[in-house]
C-alpha atoms as a PDB file:
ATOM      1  CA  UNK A   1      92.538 174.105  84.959  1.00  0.00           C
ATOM      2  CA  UNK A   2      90.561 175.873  87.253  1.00  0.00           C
ATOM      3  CA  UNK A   3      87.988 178.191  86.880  1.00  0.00           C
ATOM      4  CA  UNK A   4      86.508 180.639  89.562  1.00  0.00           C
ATOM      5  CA  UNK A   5      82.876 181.137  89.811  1.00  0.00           C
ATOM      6  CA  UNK A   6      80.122 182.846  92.527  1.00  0.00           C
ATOM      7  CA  UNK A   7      77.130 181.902  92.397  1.00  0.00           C
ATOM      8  CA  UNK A   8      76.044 185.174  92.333  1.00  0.00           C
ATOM      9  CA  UNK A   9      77.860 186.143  88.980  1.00  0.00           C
ATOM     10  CA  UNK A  10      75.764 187.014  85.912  1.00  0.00           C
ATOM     11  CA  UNK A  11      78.862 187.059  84.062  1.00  0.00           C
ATOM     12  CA  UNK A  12      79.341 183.196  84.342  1.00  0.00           C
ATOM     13  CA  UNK A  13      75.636 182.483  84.266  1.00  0.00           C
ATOM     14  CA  UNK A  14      74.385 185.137  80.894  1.00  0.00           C
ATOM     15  CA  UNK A  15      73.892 183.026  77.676  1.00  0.00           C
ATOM     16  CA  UNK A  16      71.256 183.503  75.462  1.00  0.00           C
ATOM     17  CA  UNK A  17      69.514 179.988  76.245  1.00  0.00           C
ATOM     18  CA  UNK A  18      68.229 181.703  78.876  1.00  0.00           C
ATOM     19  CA  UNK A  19      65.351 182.859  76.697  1.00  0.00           C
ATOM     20  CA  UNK A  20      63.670 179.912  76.680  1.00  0.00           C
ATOM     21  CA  UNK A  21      65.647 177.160  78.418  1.00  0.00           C
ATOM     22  CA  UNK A  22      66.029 176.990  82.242  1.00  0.00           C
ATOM     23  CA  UNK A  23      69.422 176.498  83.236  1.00  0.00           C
ATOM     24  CA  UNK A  24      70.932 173.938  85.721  1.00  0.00           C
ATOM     25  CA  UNK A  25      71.634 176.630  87.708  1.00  0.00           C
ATOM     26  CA  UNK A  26      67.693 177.450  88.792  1.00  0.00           C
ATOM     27  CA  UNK A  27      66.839 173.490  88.661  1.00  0.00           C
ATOM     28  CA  UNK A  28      69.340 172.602  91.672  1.00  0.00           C
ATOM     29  CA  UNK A  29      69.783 174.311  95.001  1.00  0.00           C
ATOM     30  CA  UNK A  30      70.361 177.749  95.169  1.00  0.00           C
ATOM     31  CA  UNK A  31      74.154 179.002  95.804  1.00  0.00           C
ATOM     32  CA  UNK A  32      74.720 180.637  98.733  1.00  0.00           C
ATOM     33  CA  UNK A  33      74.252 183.838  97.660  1.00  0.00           C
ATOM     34  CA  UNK A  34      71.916 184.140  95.698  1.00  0.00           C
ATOM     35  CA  UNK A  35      68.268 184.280  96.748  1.00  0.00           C
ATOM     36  CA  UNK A  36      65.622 181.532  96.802  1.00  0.00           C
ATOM     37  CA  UNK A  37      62.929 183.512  95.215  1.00  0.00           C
ATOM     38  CA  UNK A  38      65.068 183.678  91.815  1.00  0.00           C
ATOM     39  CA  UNK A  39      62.959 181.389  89.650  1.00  0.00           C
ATOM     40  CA  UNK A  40      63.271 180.915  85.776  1.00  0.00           C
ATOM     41  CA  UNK A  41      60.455 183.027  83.916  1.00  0.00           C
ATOM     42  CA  UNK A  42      60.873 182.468  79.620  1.00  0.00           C
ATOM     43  CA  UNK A  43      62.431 185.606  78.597  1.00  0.00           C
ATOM     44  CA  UNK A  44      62.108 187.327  82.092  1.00  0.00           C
ATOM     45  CA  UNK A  45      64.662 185.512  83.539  1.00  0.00           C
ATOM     46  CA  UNK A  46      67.012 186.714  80.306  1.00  0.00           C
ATOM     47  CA  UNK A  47      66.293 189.955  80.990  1.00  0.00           C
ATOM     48  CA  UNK A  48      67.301 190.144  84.506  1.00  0.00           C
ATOM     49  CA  UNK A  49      70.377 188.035  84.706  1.00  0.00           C
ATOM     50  CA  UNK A  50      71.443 190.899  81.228  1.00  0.00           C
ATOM     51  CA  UNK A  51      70.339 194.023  83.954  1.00  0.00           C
ATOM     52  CA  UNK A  52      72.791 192.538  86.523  1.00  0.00           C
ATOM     53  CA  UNK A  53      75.715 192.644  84.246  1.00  0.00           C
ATOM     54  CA  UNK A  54      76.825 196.398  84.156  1.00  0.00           C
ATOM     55  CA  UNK A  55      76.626 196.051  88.355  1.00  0.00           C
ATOM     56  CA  UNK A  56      78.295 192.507  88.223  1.00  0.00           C
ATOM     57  CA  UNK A  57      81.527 194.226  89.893  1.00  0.00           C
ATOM     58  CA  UNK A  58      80.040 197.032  91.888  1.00  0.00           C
ATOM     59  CA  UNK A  59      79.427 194.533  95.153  1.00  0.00           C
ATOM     60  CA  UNK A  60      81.367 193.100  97.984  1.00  0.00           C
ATOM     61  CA  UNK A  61      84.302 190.614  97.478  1.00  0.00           C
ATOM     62  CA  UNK A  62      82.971 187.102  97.483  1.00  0.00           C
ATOM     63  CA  UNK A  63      80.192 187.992  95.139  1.00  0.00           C
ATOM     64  CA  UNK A  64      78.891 188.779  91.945  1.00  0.00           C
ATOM     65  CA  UNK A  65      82.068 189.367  89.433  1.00  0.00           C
ATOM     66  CA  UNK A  66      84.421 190.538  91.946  1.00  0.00           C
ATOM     67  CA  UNK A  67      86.737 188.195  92.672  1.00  0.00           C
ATOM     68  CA  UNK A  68      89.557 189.469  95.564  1.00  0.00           C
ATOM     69  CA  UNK A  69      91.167 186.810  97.785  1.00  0.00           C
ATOM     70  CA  UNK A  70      89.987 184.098  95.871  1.00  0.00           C
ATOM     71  CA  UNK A  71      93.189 184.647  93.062  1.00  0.00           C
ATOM     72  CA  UNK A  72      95.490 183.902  96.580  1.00  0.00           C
ATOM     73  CA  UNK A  73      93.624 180.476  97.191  1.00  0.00           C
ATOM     74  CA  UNK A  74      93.243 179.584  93.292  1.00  0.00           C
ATOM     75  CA  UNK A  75      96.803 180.700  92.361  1.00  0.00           C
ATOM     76  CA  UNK A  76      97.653 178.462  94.986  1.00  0.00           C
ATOM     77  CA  UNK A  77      96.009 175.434  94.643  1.00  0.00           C
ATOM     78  CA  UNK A  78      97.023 175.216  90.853  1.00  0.00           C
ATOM     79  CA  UNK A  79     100.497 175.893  91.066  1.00  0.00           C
ATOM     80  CA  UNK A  80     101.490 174.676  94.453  1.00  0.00           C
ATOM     81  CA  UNK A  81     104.057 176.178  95.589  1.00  0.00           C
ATOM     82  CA  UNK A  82     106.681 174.951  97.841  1.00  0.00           C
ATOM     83  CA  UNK A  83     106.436 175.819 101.521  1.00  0.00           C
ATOM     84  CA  UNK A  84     103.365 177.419 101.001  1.00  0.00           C
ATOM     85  CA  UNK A  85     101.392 177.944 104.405  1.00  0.00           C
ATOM     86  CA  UNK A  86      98.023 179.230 105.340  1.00  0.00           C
ATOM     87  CA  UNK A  87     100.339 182.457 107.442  1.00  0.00           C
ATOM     88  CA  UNK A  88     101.721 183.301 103.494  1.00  0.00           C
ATOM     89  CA  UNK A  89      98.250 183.142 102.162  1.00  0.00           C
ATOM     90  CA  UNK A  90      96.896 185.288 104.568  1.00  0.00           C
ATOM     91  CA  UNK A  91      99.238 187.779 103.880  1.00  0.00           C
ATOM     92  CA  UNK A  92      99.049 187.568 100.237  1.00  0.00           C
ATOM     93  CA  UNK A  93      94.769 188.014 100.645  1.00  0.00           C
ATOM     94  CA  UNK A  94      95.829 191.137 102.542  1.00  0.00           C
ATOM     95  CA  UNK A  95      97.796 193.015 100.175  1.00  0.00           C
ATOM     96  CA  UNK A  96      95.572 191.817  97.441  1.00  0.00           C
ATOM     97  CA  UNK A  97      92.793 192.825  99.111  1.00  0.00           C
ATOM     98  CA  UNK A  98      94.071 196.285 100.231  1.00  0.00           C
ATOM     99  CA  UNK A  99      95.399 197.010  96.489  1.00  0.00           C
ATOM    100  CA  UNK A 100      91.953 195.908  94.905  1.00  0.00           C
END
């Protein structure tokens, strides 16, 4: 099993605890894109991470809920395929990439 998250997402991050609990997520170091000022506020933090969600899509691949390229490397690294190379993987990010 493997499961596909940015650190960015509010999909991935959104539960209800958020009310009053802070998550893991806001205790360790920040992910790489998302921004150090992001601190966990009772019920404020809630409230924000819920306002991203309708937008969670609407940015650039490699963030938020939009996953592109990152099926090629996933698909790939579960299933394996034989004679896989980097060159077919590149290829395969490119026509996923220019159909998404």
């Amino acid at each position: 099993m493997l499961y596909l998250q940015h650190p960015s997402d509010p999909i991935v991050w959104w539960s209800p605890r958020l009310i009053l609990n802070q998550p893991a997520w806001l205790r360790e170091p920040r992910g790489r894109d998302v921004l150090s000022e992001m601190v966990w506020i009772p019920f404020v933090t809630f409230w924000q991470v819920t306002a991203d969600l309708p937008f969670a899509t609407g940015v650039p691949g490699g963030h938020g809920h939009k996953y592109t390229t990152e099926y090629v490397d996933a698909w790939a690294e579960v299933l394996q395929p034989p004679g896989w190379t980097e060159a077919k993987a590149d290829r395969l990010r490119n026509i996923v990439q220019t159909a998404g």
